[in-house]
N, C-alpha and C. Protein backbone atom coordinates (compact mmCIF):
# COMPACT_ATOMS: atom_id res chain seq x y z
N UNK A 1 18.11 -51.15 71.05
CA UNK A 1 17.75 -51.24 69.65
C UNK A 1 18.94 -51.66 68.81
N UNK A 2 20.10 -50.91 69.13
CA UNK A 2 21.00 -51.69 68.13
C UNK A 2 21.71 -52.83 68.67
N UNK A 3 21.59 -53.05 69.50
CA UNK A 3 21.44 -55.02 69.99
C UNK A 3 20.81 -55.72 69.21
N UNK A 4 19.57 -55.64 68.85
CA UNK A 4 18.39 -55.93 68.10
C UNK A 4 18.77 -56.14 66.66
N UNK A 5 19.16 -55.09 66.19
CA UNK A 5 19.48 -54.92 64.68
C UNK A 5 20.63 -55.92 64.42
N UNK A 6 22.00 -55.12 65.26
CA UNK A 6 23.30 -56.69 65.38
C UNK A 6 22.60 -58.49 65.24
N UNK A 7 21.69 -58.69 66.36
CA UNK A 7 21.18 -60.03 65.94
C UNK A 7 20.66 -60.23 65.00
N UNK A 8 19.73 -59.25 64.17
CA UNK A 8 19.19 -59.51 63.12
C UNK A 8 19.72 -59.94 61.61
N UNK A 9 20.82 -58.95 61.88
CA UNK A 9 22.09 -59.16 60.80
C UNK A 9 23.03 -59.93 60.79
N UNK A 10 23.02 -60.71 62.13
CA UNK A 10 24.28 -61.73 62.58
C UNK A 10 23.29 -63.15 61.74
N UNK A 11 21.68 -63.11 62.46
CA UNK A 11 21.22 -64.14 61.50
C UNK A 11 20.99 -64.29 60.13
N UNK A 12 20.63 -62.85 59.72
CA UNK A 12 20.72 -63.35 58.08
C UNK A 12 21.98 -63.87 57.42
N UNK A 13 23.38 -62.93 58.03
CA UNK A 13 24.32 -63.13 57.15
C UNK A 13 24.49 -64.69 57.64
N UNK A 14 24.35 -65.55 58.65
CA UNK A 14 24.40 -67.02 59.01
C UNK A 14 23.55 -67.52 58.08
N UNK A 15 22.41 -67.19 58.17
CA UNK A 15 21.20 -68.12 57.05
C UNK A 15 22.25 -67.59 55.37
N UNK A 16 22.88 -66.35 55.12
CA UNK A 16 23.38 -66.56 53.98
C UNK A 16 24.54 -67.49 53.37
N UNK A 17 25.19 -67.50 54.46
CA UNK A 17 26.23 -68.52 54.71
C UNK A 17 26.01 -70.37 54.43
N UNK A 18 24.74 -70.14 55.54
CA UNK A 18 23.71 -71.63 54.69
C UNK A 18 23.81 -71.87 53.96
N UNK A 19 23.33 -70.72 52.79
CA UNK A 19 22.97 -71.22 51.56
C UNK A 19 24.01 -71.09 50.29
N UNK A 20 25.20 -71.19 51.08
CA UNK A 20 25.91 -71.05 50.21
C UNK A 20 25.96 -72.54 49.36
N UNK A 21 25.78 -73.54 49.66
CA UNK A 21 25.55 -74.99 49.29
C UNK A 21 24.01 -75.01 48.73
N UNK A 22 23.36 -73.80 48.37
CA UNK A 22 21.97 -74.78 47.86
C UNK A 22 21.36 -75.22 47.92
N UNK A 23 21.43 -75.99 49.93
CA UNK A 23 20.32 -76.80 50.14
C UNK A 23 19.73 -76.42 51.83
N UNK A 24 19.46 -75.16 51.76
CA UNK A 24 18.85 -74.30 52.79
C UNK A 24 17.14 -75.25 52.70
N UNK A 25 17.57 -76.09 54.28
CA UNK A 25 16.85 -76.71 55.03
C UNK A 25 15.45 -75.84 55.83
N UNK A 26 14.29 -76.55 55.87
CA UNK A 26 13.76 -76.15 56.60
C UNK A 26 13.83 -75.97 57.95
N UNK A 27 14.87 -76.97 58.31
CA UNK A 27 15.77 -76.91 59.87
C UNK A 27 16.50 -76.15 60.30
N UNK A 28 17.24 -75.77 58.93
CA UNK A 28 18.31 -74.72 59.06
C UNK A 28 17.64 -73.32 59.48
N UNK A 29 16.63 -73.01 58.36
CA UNK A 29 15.93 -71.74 58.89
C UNK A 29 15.19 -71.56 59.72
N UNK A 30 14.63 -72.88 60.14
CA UNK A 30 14.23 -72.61 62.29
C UNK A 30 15.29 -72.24 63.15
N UNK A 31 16.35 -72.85 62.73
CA UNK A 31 17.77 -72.83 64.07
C UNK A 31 18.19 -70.72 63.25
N UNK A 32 18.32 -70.73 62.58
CA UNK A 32 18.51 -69.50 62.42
C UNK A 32 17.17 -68.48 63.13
N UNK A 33 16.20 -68.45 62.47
CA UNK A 33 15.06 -67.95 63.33
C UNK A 33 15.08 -68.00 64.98
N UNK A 34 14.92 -69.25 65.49
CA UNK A 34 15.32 -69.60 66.95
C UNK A 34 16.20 -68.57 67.43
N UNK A 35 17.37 -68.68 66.70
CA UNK A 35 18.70 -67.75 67.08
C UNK A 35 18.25 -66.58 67.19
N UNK A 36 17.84 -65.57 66.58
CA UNK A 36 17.98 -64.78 66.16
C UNK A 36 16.64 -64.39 67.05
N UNK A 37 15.75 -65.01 67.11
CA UNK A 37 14.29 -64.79 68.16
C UNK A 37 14.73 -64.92 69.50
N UNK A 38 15.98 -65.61 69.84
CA UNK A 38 15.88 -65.99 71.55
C UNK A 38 17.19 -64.66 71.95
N UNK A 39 18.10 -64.32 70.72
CA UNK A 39 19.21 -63.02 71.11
C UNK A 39 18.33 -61.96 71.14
N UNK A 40 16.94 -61.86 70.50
CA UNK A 40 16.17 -60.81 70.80
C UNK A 40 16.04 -60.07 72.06
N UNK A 41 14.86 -61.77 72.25
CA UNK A 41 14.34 -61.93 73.86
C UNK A 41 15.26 -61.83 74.97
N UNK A 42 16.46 -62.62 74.95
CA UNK A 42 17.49 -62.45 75.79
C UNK A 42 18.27 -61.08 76.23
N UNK A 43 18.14 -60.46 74.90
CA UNK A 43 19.05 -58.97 75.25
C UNK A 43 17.91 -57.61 75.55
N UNK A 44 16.74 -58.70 76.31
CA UNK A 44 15.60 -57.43 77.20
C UNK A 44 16.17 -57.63 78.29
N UNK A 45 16.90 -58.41 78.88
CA UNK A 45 17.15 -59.13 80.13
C UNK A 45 18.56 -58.74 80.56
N UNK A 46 18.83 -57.79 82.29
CA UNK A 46 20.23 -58.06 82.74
C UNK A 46 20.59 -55.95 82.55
N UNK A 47 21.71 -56.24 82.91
CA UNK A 47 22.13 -55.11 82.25
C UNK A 47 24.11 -55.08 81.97
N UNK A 48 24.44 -54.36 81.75
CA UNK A 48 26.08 -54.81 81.32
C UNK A 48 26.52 -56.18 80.78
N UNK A 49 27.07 -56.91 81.39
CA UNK A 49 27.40 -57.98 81.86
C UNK A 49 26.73 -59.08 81.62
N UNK A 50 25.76 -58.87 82.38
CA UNK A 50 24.18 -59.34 82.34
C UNK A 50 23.82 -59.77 81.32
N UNK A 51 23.88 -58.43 80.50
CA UNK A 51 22.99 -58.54 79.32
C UNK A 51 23.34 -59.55 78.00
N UNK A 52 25.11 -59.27 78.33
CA UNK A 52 25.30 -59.84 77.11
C UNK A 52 25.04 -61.56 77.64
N UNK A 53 25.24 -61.98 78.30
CA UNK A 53 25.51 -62.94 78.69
C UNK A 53 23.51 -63.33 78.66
N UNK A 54 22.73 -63.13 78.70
CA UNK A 54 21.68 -63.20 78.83
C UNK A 54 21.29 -63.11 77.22
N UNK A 55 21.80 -62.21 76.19
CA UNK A 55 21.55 -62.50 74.50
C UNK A 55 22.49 -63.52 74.27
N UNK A 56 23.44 -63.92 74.73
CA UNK A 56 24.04 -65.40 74.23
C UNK A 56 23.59 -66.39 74.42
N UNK A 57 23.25 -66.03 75.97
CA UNK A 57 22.57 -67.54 76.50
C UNK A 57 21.10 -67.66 75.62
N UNK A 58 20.19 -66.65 75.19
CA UNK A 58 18.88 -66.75 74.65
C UNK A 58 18.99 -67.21 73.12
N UNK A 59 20.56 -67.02 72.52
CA UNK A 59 20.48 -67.20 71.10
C UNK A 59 20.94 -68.68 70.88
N UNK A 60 21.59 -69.18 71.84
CA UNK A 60 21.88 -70.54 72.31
C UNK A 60 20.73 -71.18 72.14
N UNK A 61 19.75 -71.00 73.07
CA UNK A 61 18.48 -71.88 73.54
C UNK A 61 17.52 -71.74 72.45
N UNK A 62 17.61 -70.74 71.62
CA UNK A 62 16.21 -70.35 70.92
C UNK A 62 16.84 -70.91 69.16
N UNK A 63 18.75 -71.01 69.12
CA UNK A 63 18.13 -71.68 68.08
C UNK A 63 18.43 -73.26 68.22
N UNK A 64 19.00 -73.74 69.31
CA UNK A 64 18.31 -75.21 69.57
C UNK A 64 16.79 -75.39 69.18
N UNK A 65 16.21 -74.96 70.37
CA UNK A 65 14.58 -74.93 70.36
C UNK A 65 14.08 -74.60 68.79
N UNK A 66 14.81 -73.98 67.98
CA UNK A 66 14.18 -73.78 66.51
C UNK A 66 14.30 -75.10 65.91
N UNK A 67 15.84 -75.27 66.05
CA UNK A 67 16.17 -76.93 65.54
C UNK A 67 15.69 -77.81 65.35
N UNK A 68 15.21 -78.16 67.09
CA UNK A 68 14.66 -79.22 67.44
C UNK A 68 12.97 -78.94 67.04
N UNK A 69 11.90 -78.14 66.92
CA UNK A 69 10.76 -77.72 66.30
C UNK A 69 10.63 -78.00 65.11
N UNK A 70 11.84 -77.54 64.28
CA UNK A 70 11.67 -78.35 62.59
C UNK A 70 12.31 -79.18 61.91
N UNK A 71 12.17 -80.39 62.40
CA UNK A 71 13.63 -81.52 62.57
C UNK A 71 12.28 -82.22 61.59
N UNK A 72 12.85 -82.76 60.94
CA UNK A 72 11.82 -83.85 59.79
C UNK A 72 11.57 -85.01 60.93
């Protein structure tokens, strides 16, 4: 659970960071979402070692995959 919460807060304060310019993309907030949805999924997976390496690798892929989903 507090794996969970850490990603949750790692993506907002990133999406806040976004917007520090004003022009918070609809792309931007898939690749944040993505992120923040695949460090979820990833840190069910592994254990120690494992694990972390399994929420990096998922926050990697998920906010590509967000990216690439809301690309104009």
């Amino acid at each position: 659970m507090k794996k969970v919460m850490v990603t949750l807060v790692v993506g907002l304060m990133t999406l806040g960071l976004i917007g520090c310019d004003g022009n918070i993309t609809k792309q931007d907030v898939g690749t944040v979402g993505g992120a923040v949805a695949g460090g979820v999924i990833g840190s069910q997976f592994g254990g120690g070692a494992g694990n972390t390496a399994a929420t990096i690798g998922g926050t990697i892929v998920g906010g590509y995959i967000g990216n690439q989903l809301t690309k104009d």
